[in-house]
PDB file of N, CA and C in Angstrom:
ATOM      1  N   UNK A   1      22.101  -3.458   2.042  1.00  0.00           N
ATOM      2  CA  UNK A   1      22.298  -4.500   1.065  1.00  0.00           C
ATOM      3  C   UNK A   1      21.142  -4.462   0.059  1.00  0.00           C
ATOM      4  N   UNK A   2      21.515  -4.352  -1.247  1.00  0.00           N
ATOM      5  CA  UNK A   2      20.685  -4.312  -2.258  1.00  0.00           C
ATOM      6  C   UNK A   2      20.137  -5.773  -2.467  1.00  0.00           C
ATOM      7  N   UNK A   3      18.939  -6.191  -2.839  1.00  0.00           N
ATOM      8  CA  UNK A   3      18.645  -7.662  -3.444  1.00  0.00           C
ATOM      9  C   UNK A   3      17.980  -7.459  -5.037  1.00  0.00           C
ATOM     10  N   UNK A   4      18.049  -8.024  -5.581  1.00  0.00           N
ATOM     11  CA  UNK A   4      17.434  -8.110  -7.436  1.00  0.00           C
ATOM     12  C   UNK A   4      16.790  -9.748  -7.152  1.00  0.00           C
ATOM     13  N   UNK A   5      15.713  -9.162  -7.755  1.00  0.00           N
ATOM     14  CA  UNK A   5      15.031 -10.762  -8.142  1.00  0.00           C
ATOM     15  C   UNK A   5      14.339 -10.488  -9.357  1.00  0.00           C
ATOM     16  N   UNK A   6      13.874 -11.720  -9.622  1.00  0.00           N
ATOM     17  CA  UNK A   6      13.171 -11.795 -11.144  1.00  0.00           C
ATOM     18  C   UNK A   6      11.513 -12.038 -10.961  1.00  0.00           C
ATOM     19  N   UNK A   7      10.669 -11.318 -11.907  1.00  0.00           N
ATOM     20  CA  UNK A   7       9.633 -11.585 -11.019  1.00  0.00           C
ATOM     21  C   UNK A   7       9.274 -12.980 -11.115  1.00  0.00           C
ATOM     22  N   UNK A   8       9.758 -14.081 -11.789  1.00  0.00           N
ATOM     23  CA  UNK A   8       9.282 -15.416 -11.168  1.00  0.00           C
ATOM     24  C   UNK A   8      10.066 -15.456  -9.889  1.00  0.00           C
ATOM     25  N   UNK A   9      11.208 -15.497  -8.964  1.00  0.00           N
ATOM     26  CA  UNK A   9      11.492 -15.482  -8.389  1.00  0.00           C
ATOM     27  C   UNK A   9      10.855 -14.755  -6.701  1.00  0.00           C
ATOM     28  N   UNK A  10      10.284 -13.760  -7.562  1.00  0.00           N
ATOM     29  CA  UNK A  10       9.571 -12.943  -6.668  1.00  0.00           C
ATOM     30  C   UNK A  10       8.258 -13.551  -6.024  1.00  0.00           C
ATOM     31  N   UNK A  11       7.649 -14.176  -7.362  1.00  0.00           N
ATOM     32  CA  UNK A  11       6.126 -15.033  -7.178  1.00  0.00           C
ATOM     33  C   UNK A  11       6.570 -16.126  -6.117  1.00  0.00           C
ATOM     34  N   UNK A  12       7.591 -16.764  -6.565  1.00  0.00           N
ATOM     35  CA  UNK A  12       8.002 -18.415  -6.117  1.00  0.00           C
ATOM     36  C   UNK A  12       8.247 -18.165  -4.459  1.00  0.00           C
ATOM     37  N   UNK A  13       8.960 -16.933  -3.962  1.00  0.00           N
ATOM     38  CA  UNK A  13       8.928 -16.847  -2.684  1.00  0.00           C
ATOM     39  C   UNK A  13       8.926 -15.234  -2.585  1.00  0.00           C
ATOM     40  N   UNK A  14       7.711 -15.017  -2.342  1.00  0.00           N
ATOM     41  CA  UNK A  14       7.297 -13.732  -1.827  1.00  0.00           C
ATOM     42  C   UNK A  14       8.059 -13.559  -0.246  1.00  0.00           C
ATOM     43  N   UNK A  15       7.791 -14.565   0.583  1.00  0.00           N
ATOM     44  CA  UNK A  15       8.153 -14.348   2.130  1.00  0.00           C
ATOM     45  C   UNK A  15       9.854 -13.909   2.078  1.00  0.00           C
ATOM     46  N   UNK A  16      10.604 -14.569   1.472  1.00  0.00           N
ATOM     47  CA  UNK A  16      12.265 -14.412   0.995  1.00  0.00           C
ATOM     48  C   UNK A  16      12.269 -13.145   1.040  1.00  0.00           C
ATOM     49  N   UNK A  17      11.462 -12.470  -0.137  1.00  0.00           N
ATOM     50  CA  UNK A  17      11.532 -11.176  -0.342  1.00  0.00           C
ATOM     51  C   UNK A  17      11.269 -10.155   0.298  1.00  0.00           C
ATOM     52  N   UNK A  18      10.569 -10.633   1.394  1.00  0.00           N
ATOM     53  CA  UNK A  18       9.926  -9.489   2.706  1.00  0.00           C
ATOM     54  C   UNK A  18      11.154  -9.373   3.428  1.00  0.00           C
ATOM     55  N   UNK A  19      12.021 -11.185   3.304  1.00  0.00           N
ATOM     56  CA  UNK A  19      13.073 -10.885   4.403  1.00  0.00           C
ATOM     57  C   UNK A  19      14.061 -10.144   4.147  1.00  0.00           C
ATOM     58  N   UNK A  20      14.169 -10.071   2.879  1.00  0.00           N
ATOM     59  CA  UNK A  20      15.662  -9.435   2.150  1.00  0.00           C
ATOM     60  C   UNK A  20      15.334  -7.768   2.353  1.00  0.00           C
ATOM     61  N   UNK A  21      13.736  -7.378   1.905  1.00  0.00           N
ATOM     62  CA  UNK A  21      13.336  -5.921   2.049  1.00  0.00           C
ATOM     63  C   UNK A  21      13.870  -5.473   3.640  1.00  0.00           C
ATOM     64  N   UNK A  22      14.174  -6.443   4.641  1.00  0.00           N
ATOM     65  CA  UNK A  22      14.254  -5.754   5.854  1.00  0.00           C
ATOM     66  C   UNK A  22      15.951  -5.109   6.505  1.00  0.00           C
ATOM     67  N   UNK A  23      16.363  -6.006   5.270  1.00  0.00           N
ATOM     68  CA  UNK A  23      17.802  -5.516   5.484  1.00  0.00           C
ATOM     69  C   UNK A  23      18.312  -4.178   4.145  1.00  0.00           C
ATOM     70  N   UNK A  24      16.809  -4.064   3.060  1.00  0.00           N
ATOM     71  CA  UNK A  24      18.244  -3.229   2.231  1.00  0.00           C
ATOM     72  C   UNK A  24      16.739  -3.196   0.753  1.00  0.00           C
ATOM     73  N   UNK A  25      16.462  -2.507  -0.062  1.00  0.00           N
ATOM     74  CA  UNK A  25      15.550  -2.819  -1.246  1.00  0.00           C
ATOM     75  C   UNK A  25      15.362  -3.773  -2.174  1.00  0.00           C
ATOM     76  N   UNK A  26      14.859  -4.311  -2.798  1.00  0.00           N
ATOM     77  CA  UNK A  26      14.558  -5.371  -3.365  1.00  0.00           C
ATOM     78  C   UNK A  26      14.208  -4.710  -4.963  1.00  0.00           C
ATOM     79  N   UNK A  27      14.881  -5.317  -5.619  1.00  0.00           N
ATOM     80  CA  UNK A  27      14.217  -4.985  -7.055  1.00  0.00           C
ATOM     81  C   UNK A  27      13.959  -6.159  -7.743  1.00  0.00           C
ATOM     82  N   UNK A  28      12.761  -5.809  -8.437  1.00  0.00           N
ATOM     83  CA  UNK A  28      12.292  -6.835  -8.957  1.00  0.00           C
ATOM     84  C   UNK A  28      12.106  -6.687 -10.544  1.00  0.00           C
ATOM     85  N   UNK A  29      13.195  -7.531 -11.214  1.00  0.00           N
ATOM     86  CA  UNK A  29      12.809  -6.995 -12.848  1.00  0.00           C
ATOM     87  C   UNK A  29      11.937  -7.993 -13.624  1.00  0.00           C
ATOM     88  N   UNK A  30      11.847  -7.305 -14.792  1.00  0.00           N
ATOM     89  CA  UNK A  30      10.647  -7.760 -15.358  1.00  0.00           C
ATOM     90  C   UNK A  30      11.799  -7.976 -16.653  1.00  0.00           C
ATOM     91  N   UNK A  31      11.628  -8.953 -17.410  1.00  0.00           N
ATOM     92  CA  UNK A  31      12.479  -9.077 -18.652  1.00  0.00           C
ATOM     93  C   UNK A  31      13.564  -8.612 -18.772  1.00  0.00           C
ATOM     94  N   UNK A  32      14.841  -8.778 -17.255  1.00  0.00           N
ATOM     95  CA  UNK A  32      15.795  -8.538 -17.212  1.00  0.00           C
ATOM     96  C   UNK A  32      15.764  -6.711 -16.673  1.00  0.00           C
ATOM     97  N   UNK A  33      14.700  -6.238 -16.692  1.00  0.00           N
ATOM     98  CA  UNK A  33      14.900  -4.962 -16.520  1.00  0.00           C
ATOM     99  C   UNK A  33      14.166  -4.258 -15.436  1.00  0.00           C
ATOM    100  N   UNK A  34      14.721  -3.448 -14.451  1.00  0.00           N
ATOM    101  CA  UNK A  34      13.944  -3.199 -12.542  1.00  0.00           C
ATOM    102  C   UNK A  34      12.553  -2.644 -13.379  1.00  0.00           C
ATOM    103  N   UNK A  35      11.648  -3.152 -12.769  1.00  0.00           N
ATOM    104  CA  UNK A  35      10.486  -2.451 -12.733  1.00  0.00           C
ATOM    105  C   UNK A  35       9.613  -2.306 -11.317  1.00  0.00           C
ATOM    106  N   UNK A  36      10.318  -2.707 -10.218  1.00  0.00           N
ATOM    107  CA  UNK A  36       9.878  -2.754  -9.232  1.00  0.00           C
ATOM    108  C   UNK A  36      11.028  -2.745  -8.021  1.00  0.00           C
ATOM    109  N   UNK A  37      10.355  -1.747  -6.598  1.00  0.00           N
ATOM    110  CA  UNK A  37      10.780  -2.333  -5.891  1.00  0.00           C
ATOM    111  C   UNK A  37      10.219  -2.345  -4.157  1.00  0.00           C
ATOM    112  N   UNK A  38      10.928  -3.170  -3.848  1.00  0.00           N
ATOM    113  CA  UNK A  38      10.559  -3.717  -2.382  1.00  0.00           C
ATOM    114  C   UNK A  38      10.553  -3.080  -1.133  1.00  0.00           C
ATOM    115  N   UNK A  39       9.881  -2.235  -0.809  1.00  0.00           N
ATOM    116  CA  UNK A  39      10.812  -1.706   0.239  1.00  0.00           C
ATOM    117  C   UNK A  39       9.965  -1.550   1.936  1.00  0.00           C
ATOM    118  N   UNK A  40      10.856  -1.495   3.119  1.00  0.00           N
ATOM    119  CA  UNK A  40       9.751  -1.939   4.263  1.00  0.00           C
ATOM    120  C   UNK A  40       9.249  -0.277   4.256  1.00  0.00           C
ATOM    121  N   UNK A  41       7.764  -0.503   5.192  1.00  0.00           N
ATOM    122  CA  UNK A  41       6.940   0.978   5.246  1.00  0.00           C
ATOM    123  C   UNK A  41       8.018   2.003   6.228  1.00  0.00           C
ATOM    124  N   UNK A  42       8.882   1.498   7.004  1.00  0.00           N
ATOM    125  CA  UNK A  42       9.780   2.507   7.727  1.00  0.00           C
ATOM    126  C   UNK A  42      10.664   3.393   6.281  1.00  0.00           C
ATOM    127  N   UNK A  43      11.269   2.454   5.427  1.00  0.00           N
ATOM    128  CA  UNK A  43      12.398   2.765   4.772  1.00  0.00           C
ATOM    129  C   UNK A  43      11.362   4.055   3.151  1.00  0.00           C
ATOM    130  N   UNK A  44      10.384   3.617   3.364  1.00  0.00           N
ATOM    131  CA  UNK A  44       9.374   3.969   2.584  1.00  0.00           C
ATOM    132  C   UNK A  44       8.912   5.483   3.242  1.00  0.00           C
ATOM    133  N   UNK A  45       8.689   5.486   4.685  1.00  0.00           N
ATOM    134  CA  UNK A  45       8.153   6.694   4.971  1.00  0.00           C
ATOM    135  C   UNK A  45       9.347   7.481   5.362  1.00  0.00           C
ATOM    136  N   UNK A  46      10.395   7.073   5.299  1.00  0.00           N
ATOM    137  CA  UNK A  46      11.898   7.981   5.661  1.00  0.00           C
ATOM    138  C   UNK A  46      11.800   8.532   4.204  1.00  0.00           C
ATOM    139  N   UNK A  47      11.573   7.978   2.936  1.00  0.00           N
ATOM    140  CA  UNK A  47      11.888   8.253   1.943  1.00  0.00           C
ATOM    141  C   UNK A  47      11.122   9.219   1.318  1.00  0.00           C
ATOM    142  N   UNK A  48       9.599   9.118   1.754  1.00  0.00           N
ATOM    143  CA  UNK A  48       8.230  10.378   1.448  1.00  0.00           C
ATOM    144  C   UNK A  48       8.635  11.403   2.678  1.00  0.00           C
ATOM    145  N   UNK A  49       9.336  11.030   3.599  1.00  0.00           N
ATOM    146  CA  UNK A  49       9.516  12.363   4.673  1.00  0.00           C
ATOM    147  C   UNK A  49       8.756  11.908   5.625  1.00  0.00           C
ATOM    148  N   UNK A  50       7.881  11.103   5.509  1.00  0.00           N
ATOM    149  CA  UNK A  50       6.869  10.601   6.909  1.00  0.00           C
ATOM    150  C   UNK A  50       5.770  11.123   5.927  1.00  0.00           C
ATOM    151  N   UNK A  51       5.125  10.945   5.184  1.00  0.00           N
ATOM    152  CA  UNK A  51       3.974  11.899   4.749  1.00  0.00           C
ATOM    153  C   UNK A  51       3.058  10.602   3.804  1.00  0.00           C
ATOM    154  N   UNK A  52       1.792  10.270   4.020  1.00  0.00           N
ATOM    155  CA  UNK A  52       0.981   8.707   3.414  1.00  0.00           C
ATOM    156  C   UNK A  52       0.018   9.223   3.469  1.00  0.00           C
ATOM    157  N   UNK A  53      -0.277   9.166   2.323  1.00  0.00           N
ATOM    158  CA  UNK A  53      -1.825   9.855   2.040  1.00  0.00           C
ATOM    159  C   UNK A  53      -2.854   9.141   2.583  1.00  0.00           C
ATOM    160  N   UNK A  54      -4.270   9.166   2.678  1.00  0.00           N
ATOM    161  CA  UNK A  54      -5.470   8.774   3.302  1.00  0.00           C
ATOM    162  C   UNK A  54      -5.610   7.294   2.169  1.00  0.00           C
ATOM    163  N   UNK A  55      -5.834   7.070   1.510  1.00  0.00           N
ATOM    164  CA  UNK A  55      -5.619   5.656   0.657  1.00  0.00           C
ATOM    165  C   UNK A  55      -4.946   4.889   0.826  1.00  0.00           C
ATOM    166  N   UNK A  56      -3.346   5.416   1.372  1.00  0.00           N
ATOM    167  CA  UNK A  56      -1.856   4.835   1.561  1.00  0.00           C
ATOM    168  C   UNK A  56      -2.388   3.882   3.414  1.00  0.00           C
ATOM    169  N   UNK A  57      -3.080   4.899   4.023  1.00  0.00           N
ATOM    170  CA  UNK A  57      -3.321   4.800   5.685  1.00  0.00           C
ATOM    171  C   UNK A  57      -4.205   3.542   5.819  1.00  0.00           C
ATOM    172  N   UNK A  58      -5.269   4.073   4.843  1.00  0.00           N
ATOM    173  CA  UNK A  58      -6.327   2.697   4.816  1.00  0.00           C
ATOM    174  C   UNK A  58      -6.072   1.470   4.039  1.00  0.00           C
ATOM    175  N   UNK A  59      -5.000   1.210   3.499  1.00  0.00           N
ATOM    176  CA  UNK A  59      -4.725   0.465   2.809  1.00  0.00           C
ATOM    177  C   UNK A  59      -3.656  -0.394   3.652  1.00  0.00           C
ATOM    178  N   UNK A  60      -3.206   0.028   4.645  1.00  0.00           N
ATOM    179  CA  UNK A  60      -2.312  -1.276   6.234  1.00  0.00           C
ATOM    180  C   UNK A  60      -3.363  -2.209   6.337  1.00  0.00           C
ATOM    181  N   UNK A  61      -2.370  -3.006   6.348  1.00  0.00           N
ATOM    182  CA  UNK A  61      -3.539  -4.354   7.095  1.00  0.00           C
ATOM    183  C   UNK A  61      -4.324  -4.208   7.889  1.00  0.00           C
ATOM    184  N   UNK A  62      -3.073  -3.672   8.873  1.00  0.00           N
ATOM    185  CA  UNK A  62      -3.560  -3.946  10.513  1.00  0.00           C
ATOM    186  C   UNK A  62      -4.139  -2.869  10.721  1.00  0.00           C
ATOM    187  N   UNK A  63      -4.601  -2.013   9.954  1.00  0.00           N
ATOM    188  CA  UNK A  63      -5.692  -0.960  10.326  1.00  0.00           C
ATOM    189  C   UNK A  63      -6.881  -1.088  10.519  1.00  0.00           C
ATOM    190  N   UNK A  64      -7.570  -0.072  11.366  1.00  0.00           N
ATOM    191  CA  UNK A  64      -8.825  -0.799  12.229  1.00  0.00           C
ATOM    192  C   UNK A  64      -9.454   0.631  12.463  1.00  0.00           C
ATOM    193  N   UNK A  65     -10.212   0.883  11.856  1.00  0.00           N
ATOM    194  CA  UNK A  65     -10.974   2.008  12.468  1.00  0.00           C
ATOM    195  C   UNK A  65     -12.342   2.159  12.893  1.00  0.00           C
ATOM    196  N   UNK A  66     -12.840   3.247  13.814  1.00  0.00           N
ATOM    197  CA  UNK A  66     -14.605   2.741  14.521  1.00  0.00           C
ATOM    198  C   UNK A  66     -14.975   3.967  13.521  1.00  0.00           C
ATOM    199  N   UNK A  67     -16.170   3.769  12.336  1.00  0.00           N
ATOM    200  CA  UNK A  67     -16.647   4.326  12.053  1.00  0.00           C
ATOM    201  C   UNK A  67     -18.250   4.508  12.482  1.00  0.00           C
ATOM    202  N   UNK A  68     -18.759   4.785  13.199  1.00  0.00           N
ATOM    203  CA  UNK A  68     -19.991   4.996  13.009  1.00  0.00           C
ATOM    204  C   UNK A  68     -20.804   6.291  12.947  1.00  0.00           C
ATOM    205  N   UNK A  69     -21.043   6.942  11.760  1.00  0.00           N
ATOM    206  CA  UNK A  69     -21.732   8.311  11.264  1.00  0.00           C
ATOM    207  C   UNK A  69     -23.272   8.047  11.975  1.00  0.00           C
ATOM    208  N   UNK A  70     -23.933   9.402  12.214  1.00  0.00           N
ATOM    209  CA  UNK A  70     -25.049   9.862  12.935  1.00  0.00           C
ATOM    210  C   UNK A  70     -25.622   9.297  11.897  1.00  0.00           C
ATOM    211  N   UNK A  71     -27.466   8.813  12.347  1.00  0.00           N
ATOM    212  CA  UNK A  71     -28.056   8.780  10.859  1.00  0.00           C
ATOM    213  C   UNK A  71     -28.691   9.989  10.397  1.00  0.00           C
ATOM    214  N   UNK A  72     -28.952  10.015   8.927  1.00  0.00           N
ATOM    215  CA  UNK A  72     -29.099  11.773   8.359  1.00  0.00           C
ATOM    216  C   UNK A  72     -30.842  11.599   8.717  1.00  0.00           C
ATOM    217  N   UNK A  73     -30.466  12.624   9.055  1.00  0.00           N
ATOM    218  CA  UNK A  73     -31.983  13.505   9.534  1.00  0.00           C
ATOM    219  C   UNK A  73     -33.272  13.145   8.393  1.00  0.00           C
ATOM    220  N   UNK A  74     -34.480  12.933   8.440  1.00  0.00           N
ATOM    221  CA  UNK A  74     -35.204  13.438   6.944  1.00  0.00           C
ATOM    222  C   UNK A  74     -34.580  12.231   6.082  1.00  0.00           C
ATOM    223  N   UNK A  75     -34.063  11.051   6.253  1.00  0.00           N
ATOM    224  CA  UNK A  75     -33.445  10.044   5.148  1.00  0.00           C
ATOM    225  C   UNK A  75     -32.792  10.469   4.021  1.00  0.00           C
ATOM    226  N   UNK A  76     -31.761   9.906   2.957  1.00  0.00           N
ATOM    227  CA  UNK A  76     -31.237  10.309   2.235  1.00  0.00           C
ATOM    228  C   UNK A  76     -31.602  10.452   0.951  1.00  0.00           C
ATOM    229  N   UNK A  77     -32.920   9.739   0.537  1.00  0.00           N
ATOM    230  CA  UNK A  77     -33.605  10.413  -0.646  1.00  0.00           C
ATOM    231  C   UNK A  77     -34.249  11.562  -0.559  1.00  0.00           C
ATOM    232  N   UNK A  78     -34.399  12.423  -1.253  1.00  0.00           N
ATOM    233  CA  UNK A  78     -35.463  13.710  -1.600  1.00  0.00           C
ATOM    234  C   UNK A  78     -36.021  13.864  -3.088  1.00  0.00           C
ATOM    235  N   UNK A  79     -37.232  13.836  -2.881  1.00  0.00           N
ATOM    236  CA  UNK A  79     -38.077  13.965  -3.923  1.00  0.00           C
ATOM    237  C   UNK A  79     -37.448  15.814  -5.217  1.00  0.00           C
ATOM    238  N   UNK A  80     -37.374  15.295  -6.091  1.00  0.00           N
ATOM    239  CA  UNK A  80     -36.762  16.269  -7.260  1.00  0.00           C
ATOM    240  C   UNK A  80     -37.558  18.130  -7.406  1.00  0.00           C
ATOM    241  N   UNK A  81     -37.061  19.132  -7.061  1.00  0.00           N
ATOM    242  CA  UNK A  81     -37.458  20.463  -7.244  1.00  0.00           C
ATOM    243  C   UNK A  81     -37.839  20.464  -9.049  1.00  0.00           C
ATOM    244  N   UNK A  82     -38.774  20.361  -9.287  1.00  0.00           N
ATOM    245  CA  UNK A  82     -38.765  20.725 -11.067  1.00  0.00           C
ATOM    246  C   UNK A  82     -39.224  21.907 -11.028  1.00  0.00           C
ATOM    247  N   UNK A  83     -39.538  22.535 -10.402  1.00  0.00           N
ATOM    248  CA  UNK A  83     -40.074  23.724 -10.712  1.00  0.00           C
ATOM    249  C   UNK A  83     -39.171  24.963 -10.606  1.00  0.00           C
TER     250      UNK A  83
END
C-alpha cells in the first residue's frame, strides 16, 4: 500500500507516518510534488541489495559500539623537520 502525504502533514504526525511506512512507502510532497520518501530500513536494504555504507551503520539509533584505541606511543604532537 502506497501512502502520499504533504509535508505539513508529515510534520503534524511524523509517528502516522512510521506507521503507514510499515505497511507500503510513504511519499511526501513538497508543493504538490513527491520529493520524498518513507521507507522502513528492511524495505530500504532489500532495495540497496543489503549493502549500508559506514555513515549509513553509524547513523542507527540503536547503535552502540566499544571503541577504545591504544594510546599513541611518543604523544601526538611532533616538533616540525625544517631542515
Amino acid at each position: 500500500m502506497v501512502t502520499t502525504l504533504t509535508s505539513r502533514e508529515f510534520n503534524h504526525d511524523t509517528s502516522g507516518a512510521k506507521k503507514a511506512a510499515s505497511h507500503g512507502p510513504v511519499f511526501i510532497t513538497d508543493r504538490g510534488r513527491p520529493a520524498h520518501v518513507l521507507l522502513t530500513i528492511e524495505d530500504y536494504l532489500r532495495l540497496t541489495g543489503g549493502h549500508m555504507s559506514l555513515a549509513e551503520a553509524l547513523a542507527q539509533a540503536d547503535t552502540d559500539f566499544d571503541f577504545d584505541p591504544p594510546p599513541v606511543a611518543g604523544g601526538i604532537f611532533k616538533s616540525a623537520d625544517l631542515d
